[in-house]
Each structure stands twice: as structure tokens, then as C-alpha cells.
C-alpha atoms as a PDB file:
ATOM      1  CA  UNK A   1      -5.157   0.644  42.334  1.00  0.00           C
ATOM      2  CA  UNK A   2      -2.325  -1.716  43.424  1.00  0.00           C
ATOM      3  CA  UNK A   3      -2.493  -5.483  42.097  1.00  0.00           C
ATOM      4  CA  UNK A   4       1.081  -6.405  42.168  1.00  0.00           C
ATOM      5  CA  UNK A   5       1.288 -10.057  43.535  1.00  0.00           C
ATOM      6  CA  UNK A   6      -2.141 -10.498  43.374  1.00  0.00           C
ATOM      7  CA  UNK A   7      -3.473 -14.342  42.305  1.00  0.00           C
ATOM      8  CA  UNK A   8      -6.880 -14.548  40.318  1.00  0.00           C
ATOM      9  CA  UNK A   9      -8.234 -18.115  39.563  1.00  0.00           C
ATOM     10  CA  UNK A  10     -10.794 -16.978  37.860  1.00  0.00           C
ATOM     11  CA  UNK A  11     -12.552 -14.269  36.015  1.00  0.00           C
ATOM     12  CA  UNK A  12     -11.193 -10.249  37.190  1.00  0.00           C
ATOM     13  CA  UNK A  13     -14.542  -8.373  36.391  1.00  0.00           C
ATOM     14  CA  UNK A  14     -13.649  -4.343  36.468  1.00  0.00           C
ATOM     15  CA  UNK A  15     -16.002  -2.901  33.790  1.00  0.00           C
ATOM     16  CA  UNK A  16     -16.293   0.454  33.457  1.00  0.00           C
ATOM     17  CA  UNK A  17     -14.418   1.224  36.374  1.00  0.00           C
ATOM     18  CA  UNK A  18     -12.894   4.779  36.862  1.00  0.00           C
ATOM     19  CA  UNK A  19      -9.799   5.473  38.081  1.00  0.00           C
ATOM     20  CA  UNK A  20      -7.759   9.132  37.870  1.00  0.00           C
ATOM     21  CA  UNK A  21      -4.979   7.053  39.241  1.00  0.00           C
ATOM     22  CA  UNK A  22      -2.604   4.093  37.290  1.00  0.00           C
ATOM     23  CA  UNK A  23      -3.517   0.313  37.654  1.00  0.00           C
ATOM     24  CA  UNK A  24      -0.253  -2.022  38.827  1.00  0.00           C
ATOM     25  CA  UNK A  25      -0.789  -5.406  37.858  1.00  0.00           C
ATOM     26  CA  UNK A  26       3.125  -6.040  37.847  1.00  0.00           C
ATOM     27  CA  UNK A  27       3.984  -9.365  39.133  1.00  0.00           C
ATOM     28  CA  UNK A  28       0.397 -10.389  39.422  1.00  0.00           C
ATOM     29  CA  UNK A  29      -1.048 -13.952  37.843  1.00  0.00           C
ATOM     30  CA  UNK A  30      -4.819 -13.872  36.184  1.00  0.00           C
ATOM     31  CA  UNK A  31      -6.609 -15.775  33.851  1.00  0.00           C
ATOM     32  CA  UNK A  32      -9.363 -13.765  32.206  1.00  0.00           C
ATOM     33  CA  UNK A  33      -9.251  -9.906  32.894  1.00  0.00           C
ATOM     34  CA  UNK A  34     -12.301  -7.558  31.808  1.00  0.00           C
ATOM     35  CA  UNK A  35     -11.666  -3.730  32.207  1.00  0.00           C
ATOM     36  CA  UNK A  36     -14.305  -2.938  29.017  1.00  0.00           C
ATOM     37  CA  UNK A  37     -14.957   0.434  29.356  1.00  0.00           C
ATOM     38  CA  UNK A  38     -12.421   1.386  32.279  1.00  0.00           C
ATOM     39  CA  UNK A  39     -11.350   4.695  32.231  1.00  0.00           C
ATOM     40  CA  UNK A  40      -7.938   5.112  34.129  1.00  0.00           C
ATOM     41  CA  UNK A  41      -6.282   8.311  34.962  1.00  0.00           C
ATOM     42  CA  UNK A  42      -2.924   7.153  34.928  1.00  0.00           C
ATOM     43  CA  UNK A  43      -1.059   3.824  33.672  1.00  0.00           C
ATOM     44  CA  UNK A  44      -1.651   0.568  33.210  1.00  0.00           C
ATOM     45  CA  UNK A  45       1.600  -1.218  34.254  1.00  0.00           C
ATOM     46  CA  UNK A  46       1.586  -5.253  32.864  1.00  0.00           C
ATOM     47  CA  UNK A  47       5.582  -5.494  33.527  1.00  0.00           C
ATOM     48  CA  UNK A  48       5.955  -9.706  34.853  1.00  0.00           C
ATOM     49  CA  UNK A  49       2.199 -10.219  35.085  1.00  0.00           C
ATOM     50  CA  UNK A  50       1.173 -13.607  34.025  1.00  0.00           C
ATOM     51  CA  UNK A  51      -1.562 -14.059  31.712  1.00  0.00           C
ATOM     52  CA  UNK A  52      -3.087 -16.946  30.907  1.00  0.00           C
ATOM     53  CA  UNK A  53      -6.544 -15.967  29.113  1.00  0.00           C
ATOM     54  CA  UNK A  54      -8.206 -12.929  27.759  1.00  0.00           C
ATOM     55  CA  UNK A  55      -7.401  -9.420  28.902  1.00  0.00           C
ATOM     56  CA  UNK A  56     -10.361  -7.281  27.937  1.00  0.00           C
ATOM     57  CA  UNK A  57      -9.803  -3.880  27.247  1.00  0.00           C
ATOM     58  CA  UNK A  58     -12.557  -2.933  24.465  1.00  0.00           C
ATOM     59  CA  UNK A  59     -13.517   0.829  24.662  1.00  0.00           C
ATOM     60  CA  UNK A  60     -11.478   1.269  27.429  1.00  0.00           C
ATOM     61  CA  UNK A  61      -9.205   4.890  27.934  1.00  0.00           C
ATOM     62  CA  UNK A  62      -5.813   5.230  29.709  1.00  0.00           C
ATOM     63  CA  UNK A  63      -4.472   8.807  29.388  1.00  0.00           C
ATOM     64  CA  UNK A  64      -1.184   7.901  30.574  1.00  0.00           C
ATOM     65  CA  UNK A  65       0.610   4.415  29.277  1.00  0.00           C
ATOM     66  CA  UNK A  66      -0.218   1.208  28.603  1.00  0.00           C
ATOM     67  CA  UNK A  67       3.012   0.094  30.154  1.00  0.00           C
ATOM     68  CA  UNK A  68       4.037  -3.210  28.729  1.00  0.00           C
ATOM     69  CA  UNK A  69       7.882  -3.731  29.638  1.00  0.00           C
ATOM     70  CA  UNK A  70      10.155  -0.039  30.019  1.00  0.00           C
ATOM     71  CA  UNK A  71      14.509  -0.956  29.877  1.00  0.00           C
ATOM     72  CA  UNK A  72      15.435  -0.656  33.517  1.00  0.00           C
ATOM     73  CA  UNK A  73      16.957   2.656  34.259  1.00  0.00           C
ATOM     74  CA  UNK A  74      20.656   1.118  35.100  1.00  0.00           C
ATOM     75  CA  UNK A  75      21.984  -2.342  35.499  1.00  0.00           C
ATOM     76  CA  UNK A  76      21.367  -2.863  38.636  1.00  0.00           C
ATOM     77  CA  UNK A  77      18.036  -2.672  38.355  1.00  0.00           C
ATOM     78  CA  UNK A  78      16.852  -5.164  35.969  1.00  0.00           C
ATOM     79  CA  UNK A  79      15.730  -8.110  38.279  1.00  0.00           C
ATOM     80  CA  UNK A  80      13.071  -5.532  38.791  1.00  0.00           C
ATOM     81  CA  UNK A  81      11.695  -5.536  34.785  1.00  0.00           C
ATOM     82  CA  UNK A  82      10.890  -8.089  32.614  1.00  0.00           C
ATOM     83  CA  UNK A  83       7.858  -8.767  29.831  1.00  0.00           C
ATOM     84  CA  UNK A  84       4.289  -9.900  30.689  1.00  0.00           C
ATOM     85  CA  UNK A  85       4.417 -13.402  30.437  1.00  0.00           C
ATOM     86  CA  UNK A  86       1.274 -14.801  27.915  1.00  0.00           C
ATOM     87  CA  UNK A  87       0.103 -18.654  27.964  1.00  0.00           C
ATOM     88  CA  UNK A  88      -0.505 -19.884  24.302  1.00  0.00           C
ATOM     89  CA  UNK A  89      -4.277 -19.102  24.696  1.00  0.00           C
ATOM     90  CA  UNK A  90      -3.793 -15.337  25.768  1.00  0.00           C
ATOM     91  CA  UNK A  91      -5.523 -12.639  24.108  1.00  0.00           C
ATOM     92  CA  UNK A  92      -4.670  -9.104  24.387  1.00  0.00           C
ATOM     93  CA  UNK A  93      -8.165  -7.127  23.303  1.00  0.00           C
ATOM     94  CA  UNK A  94      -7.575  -3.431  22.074  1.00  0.00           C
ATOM     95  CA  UNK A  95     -10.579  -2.978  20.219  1.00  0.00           C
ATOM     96  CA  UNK A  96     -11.543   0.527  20.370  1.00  0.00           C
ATOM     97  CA  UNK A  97      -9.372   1.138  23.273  1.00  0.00           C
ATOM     98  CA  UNK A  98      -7.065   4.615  23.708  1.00  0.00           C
ATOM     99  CA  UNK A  99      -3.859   5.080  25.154  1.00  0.00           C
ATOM    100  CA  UNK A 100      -1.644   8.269  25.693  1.00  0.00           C
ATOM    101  CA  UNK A 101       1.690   6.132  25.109  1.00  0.00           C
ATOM    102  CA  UNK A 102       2.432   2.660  24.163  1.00  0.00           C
ATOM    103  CA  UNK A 103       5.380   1.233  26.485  1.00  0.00           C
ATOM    104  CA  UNK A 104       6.841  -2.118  25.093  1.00  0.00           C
ATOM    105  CA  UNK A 105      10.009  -4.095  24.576  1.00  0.00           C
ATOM    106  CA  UNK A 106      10.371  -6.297  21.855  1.00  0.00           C
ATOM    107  CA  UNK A 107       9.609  -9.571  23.890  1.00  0.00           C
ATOM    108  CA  UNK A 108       6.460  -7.888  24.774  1.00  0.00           C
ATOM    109  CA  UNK A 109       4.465  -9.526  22.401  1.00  0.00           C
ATOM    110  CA  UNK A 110       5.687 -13.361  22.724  1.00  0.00           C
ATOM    111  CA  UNK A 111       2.784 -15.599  22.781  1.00  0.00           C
ATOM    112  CA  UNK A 112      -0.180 -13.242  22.845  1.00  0.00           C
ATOM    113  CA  UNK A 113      -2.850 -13.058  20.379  1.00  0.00           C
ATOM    114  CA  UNK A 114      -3.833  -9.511  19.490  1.00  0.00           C
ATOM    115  CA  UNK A 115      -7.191  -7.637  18.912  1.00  0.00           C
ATOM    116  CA  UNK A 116      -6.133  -3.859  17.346  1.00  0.00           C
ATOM    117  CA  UNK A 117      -9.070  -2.953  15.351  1.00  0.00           C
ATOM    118  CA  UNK A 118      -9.795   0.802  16.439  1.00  0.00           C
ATOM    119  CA  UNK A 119      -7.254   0.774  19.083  1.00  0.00           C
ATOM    120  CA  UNK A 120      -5.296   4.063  19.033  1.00  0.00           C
ATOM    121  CA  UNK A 121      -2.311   5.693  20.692  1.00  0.00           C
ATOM    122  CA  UNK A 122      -0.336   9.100  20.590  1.00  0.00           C
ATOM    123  CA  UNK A 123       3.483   7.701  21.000  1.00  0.00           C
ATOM    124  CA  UNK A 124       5.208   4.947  21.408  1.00  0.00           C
ATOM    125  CA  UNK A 125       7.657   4.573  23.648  1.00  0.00           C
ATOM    126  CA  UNK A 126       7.010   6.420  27.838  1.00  0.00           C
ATOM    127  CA  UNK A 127       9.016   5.966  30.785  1.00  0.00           C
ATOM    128  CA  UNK A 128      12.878   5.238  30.428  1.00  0.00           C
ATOM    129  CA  UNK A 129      12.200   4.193  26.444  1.00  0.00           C
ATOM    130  CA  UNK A 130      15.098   4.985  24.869  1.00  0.00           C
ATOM    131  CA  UNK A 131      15.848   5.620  21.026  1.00  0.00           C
ATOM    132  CA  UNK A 132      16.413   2.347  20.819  1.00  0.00           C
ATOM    133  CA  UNK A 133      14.083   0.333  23.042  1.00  0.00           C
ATOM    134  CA  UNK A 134      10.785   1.920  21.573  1.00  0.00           C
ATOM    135  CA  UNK A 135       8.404   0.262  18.979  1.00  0.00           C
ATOM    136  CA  UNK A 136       9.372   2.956  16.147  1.00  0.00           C
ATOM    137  CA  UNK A 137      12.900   2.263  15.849  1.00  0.00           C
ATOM    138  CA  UNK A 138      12.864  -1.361  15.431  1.00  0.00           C
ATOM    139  CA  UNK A 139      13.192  -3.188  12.006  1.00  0.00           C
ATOM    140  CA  UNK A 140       9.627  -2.427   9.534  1.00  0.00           C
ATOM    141  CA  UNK A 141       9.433  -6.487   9.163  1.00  0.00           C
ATOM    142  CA  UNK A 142       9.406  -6.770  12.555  1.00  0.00           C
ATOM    143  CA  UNK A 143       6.323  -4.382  13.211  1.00  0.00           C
ATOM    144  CA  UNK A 144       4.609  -6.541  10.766  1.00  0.00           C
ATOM    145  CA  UNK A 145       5.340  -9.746  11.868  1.00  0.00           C
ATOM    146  CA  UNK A 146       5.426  -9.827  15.016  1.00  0.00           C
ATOM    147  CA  UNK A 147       2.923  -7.122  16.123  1.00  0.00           C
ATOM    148  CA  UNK A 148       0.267  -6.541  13.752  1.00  0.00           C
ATOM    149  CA  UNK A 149       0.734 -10.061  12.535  1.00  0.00           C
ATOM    150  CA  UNK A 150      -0.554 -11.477  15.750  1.00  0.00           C
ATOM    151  CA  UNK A 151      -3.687  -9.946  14.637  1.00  0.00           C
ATOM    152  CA  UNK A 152      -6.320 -12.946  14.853  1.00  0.00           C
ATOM    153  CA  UNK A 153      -8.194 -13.875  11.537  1.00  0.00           C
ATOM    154  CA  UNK A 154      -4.862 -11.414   9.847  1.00  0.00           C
ATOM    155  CA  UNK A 155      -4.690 -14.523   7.218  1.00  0.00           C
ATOM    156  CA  UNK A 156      -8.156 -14.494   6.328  1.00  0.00           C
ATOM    157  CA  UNK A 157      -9.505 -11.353   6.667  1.00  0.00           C
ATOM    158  CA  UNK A 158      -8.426  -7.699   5.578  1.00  0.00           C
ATOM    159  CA  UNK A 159      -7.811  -5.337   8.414  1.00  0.00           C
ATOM    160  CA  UNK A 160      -6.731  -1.598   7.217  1.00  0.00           C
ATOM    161  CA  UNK A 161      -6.973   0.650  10.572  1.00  0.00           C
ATOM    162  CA  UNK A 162      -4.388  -0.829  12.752  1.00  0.00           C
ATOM    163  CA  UNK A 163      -1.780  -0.280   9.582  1.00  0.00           C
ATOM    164  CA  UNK A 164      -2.636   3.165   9.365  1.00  0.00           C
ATOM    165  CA  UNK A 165      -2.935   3.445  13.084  1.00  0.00           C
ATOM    166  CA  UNK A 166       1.084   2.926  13.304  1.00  0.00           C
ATOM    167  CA  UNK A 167       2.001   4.195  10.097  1.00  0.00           C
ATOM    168  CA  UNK A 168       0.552   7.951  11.402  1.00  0.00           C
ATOM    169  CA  UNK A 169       2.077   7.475  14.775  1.00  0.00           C
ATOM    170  CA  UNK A 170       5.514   6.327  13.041  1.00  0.00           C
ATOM    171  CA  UNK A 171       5.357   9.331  10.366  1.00  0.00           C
ATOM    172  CA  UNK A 172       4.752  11.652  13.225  1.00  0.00           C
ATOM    173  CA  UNK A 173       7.886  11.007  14.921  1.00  0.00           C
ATOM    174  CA  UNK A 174       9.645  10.563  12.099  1.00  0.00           C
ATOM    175  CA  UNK A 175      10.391   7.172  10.362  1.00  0.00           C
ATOM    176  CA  UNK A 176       8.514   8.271   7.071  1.00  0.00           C
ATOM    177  CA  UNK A 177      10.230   5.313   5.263  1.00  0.00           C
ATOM    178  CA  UNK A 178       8.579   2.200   7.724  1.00  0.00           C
ATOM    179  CA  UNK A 179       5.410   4.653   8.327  1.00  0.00           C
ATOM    180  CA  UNK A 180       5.665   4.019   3.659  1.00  0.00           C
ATOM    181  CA  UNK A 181       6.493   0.152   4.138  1.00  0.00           C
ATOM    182  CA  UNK A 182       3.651  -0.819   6.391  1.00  0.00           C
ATOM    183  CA  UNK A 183       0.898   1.075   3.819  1.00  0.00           C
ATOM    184  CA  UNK A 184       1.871  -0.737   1.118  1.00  0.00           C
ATOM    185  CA  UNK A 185       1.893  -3.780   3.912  1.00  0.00           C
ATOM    186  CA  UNK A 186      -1.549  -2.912   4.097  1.00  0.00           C
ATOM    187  CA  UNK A 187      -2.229  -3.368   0.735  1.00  0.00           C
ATOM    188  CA  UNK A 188      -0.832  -6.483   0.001  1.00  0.00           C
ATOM    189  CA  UNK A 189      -2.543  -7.447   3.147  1.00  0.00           C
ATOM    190  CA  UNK A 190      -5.783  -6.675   1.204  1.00  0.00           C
ATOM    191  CA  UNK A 191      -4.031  -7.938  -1.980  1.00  0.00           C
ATOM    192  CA  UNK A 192      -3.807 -11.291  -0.107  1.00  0.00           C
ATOM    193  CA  UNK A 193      -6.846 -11.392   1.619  1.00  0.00           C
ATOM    194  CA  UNK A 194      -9.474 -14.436   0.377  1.00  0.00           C
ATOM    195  CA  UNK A 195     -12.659 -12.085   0.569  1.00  0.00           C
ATOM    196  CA  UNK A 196     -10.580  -9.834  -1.912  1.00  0.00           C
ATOM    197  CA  UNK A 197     -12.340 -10.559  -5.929  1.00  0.00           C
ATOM    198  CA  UNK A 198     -10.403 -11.606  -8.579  1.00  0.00           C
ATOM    199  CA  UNK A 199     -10.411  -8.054 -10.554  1.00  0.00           C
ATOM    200  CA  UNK A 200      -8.958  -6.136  -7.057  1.00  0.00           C
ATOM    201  CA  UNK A 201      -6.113  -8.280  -6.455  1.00  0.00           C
ATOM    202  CA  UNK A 202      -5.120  -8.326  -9.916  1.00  0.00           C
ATOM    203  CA  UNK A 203      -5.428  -4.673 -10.424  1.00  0.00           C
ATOM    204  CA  UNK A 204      -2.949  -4.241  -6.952  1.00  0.00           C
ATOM    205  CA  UNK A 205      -0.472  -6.614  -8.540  1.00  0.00           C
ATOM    206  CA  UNK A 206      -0.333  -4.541 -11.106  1.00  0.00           C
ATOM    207  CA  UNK A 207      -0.035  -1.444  -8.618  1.00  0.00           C
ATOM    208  CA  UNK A 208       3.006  -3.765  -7.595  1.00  0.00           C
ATOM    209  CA  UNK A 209       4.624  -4.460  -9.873  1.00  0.00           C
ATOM    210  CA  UNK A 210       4.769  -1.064 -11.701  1.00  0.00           C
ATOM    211  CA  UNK A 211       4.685   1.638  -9.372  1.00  0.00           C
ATOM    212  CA  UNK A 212       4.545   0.169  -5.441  1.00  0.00           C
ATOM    213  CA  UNK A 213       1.572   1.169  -5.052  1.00  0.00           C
ATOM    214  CA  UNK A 214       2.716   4.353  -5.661  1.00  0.00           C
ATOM    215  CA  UNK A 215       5.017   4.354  -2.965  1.00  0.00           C
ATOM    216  CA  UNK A 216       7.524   3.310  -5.140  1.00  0.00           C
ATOM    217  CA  UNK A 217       7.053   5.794  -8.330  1.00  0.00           C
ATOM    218  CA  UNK A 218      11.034   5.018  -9.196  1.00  0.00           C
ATOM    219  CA  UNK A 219      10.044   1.726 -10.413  1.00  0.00           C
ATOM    220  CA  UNK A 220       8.114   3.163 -13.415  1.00  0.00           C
ATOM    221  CA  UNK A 221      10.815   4.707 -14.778  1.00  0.00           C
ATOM    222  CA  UNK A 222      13.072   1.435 -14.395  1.00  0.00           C
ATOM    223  CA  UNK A 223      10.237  -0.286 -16.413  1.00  0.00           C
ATOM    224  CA  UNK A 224      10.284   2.668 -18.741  1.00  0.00           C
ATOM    225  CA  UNK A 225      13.615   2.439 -19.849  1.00  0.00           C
ATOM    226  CA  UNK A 226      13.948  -1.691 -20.023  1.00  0.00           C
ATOM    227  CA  UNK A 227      10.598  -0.911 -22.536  1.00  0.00           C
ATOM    228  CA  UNK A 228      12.562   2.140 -24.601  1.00  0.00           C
ATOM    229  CA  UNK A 229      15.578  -0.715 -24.660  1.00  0.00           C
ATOM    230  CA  UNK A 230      13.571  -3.333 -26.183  1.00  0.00           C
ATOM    231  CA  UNK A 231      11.958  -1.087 -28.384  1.00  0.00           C
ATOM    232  CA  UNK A 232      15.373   0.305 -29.756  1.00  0.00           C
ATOM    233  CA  UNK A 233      16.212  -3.795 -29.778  1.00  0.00           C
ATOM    234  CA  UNK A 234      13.496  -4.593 -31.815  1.00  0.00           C
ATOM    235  CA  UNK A 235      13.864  -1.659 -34.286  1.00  0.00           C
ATOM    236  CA  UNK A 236      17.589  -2.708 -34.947  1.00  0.00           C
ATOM    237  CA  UNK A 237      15.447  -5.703 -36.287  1.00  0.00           C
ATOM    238  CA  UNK A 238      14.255  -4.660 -39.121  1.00  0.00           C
ATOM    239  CA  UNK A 239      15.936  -2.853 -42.222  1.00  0.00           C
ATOM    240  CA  UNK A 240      15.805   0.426 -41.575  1.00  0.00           C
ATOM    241  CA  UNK A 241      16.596   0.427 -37.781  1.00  0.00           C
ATOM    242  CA  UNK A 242      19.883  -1.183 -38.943  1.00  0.00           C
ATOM    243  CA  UNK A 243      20.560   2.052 -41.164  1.00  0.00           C
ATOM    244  CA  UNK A 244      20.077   3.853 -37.748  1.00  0.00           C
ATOM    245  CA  UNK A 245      22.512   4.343 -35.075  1.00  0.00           C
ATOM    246  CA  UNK A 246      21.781   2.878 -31.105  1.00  0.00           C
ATOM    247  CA  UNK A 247      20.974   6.385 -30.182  1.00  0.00           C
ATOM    248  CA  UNK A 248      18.524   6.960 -32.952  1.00  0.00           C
ATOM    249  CA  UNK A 249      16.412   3.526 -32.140  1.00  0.00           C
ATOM    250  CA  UNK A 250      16.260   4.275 -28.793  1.00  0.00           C
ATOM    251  CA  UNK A 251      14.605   7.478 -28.904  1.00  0.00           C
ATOM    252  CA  UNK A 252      12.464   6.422 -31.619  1.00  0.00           C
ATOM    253  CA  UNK A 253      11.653   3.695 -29.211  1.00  0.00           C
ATOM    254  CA  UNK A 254      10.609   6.534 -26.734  1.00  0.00           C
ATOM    255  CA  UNK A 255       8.942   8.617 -28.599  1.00  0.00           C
ATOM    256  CA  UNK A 256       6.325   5.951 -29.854  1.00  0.00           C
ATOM    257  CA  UNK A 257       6.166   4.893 -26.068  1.00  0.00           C
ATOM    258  CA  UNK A 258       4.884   8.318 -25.302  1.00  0.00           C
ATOM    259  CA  UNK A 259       2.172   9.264 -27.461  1.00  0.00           C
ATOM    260  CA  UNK A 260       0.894  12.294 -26.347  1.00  0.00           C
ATOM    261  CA  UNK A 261       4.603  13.790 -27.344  1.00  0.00           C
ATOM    262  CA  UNK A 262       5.984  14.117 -30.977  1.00  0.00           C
ATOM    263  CA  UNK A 263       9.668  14.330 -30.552  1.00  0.00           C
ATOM    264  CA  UNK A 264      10.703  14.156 -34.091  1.00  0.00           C
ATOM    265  CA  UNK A 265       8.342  14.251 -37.194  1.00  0.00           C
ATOM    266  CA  UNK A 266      11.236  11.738 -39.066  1.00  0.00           C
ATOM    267  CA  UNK A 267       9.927   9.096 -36.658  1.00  0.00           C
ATOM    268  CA  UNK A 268       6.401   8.343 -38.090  1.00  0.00           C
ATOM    269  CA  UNK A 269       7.805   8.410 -41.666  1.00  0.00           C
ATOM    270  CA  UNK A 270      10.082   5.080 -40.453  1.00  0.00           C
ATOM    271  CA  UNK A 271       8.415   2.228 -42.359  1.00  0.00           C
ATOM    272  CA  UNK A 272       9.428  -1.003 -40.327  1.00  0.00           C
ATOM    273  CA  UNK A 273       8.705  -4.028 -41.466  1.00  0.00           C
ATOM    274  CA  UNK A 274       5.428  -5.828 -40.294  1.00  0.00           C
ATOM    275  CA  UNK A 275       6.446  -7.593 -37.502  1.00  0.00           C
ATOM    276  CA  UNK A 276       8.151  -5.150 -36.329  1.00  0.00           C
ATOM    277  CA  UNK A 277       5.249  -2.559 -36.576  1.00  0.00           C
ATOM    278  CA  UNK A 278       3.048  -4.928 -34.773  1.00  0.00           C
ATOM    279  CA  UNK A 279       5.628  -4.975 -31.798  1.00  0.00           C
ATOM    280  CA  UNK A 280       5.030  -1.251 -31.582  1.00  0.00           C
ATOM    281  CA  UNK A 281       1.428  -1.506 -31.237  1.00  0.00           C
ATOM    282  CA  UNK A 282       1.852  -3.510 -28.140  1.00  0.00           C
ATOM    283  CA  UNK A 283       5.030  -0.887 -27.451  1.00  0.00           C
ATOM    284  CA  UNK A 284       2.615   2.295 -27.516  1.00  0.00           C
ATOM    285  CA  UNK A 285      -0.377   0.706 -25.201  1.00  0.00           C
ATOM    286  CA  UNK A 286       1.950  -0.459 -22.748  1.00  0.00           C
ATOM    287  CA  UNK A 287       3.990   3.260 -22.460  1.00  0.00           C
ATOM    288  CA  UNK A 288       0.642   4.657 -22.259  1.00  0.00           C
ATOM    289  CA  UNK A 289      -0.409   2.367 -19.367  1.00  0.00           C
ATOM    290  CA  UNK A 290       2.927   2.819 -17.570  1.00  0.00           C
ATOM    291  CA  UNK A 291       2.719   6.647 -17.787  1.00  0.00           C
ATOM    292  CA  UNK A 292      -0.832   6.399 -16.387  1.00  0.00           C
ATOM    293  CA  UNK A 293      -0.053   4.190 -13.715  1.00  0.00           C
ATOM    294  CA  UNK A 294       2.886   6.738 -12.775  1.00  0.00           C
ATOM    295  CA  UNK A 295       0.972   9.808 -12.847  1.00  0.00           C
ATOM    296  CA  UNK A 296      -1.718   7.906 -10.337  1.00  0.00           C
ATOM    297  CA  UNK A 297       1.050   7.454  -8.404  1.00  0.00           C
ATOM    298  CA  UNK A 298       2.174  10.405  -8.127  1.00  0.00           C
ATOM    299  CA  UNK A 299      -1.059  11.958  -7.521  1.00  0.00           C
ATOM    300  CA  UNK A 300      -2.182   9.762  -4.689  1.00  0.00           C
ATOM    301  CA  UNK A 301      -4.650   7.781  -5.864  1.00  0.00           C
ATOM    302  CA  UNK A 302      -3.532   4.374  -5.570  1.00  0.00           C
ATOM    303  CA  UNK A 303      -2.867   4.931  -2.376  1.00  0.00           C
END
């Protein structure tokens, strides 16, 4: 179905039409689109459309690509490309929608507000993308902020599937670390989120802080070893940490951090004086809670 050039004043109604061919909207100006339920065989090709209201595309299936913007294919040929061009009311709505490939450039995006709950693709990047030019190789900050940002409601309400919608697609061809950076994204999205109770985003603060969410296990055993140094500080406090050397009071300072280990017997025959006793108190809850965190890390289940 060829579009290109076409003018629309007013509402483009093509529900639930089916098409095995692509859809060429290039160049075309519309206000409010409605393909709800289309099913097209081919693409969908937006490249210079204008858009000034909503472009409806709930439920609907394009086994090709929804083709944004693709980098020309040589200089000479760039008059020919260029972004769709939103108005400051547009709406781009991808709710429940599939797509084979997801063809952008970065500008792609500028103005539009975005609707991504159960939308779904299989790549990013189609025709001439380049290493470069595709969604997965650009910068993890600006995925969030400038694509699943333009979520609407993103600041007041938590919204988990498009995250994990571009985190698969960006593990699966390989960017593992931005796939990692926009889960735990999604987590201080939820973190953030005013429906979220008091007890949740205090307990992923705490996720945070210690272990990333567990995307970040490292940071446990950075906390880990500023506690063991404190610990050996605070022995050297009292008399008989003095008699020991810096070695000594930091292991000791270990092994009460890890209680289910006994790495020397000479350790619980130290008699410390009482404030320094009561430090350790503190000293063995808080290893225990740090190892605990860790190990949930490790195993998944913070995530």
C-alpha cells in the first residue's frame, strides 16, 4: 500500500486491515492514524512522515520492519532519508504490537510520546543499519532516556516489560553489559515509583547499595573489606588489639564478621574491652547481612 505524499486532515481509520505487502507512509502528513489490529506482510516505512497526533498501532503485527529512519546507503543519497517528524502532541502506540525488526536512528524519537507496554520485536536494526546506526550500540543512558523514558505516566507509574523487552533483545545480540544496566534501570524504576510501599523501596535501596541488585555482586566484597578495616580499627582500640599486630586485628576482624567460620580458636578467647565488644555485636549482624545479601545475589533472587 503506497501513501507517500499523501495529506490526511483528519482521522486515517485502517483497523484490522491485512496486508502481505509493506505500508509506505514516507513523506506523507497525518494527524491521527489507527492501524489497531493491522496485520502487514511486509514493512511499515515512517521515514519524513509528519505526525501530528496519535498513531495507533495496538495489537497490530508487521513481520518485516517497523522502519523508522535507515542511514542512506552512500552520500549521495541522503536528501532521500530523514526521521519522522512528531508535533509535541504525537503519540506513538505500541501496545501489544509485534515487529520482526526495529529500524531507527537516534533522532527517531524527538518529540513523540511512547506507548511500549507488550510491544515486542526480534532485532533491532534492518535495512542498511550499520554497527553503528542501530538502537543496540548506542550509549545504555541513552536507551533509557530517551526511548523508554518517553514512556507516558514512566514518572508515576512502574512499567517492567518494555525493560525486559530490550534487555533480551540487547543480550541476544550481544551487549550483555547495557542488556545488565537497563534491569537494574528497571528496578530503580520500581524503586522510584510512588505506588511502590515504604518497606519495597527501602528493601531495593538496600539491594543498591550492597550488591546492585545483584548485578553488581563486586560491591559486597568492597563493603566487606571497608567493614574487616574498621573492625581491625576498632580492635587496635582497646588493650589487647594494641598487643596485636595490623595483620592479626584484621583477620580477627574477619573472622567475627563471618560467623558461620571459626578461623582461629585464639580469637574468641580476646577479651576487649566493653565498648569495644559492643562494636562487634553490631560488626557480626552486619557481616552476616552482607554475606546474605551476596549469596542472593549470586543466586538470582534479587533479580
Amino acid at each position: 500500500m503506497k501513501l507517500s505524499g499523501s495529506r490526511f486532515d483528519g482521522l486515517f481509520d485502517a483497523a484490522r486491515i491485512q496486508t502481505a505487502d509493506s505500508i509506505f507512509m514516507r513523506e506523507a502528513s497525518f494527524r491521527d492514524i489507527r492501524l489497531i489490529g493491522a496485520r502487514i506482510g511486509g514493512s511499515l516505512h515512517l521515514r519524513k512522515g509528519n505526525f501530528a497526533g496519535d498513531f495507533g498501532l495496538t495489537s497490530a503485527s508487521i513481520v518485516d520492519e517497523l522502519q523508522l529512519n535507515t542511514p542512506p546507503g552512500k552520500k549521495s543519497d541522503a536528501a532521500a532519508y530523514g526521521q519522522p517528524r512528531w508535533s509535541e502532541n504525537s503519540r506513538l502506540i505500541l501496545r501489544n504490537a509485534r515487529v520482526g525488526a526495529l529500524n531507527d536512528t537516534n533522532n527517531s524519537w524527538d518529540r513523540v510520546k511512547l506507548d511500549l507496554v507488550g510491544f515486542t520485536y526480534d532485532r533491532l536494526g534492518g535495512l542498511r543499519a550499520t554497527k553503528d546506526s542501530i538502537m543496540a550500540a548506542r550509549p545504555k543512558e541513552w536507551l533509557l532516556a530517551n526511548w523508554l523514558a518517553k514512556q507516558e505516566g514512566f514518572d508515576e507509574t512502574f512499567i517492567p516489560h518494555p525493560f525486559e523487552q530490550l534487555a533480551k533483545v540487547l543480550r541476544e545480540s550481544g551487549h550483555p553489559v547495557n542488556a545488565d544496566y537497563l534491569l537494574m534501570a528497571k528496578l530503580s524504576h520500581l524503586r522510584d515509583s510512588p505506588s511502590t510501599s515504604t518497606l519495597t523501596k527501602a528493601s531495593l535501596w538496600i539491594q543498591y547499595v550492597l550488591i546492585g541488585y545483584g548485578y553488581r555482586t563486586w560491591l559486597a566484597i568492597l563493603w566487606f573489606l571497608a567493614q574487616a578495616a574498621l573492625g581491625a580499627w576498632v580492635c587496635g582500640r582497646s588493650p589487647p588489639g594494641r598487643d596485636m599486630t595490623l595483620s592479626e586485628r584484621f583477620w580477627y576482624s574477619v573472622d567475627i564478621a563471618v560467623p558461620v567460620f571459626n578461623l582461629d580458636k585464639k580469637h574468641g578467647a580476646i577479651d576487649l574491652s566493653q565498648g569495644c565488644r559492643a562494636y562487634f555485636y553490631f560488626h557480626q549482624i552486619a557481616g552476616f547481612v552482607l554475606i546474605s545479601f551476596a549469596l542472593a545475589g549470586l543466586s538470582g533472587l534479587t533479580k
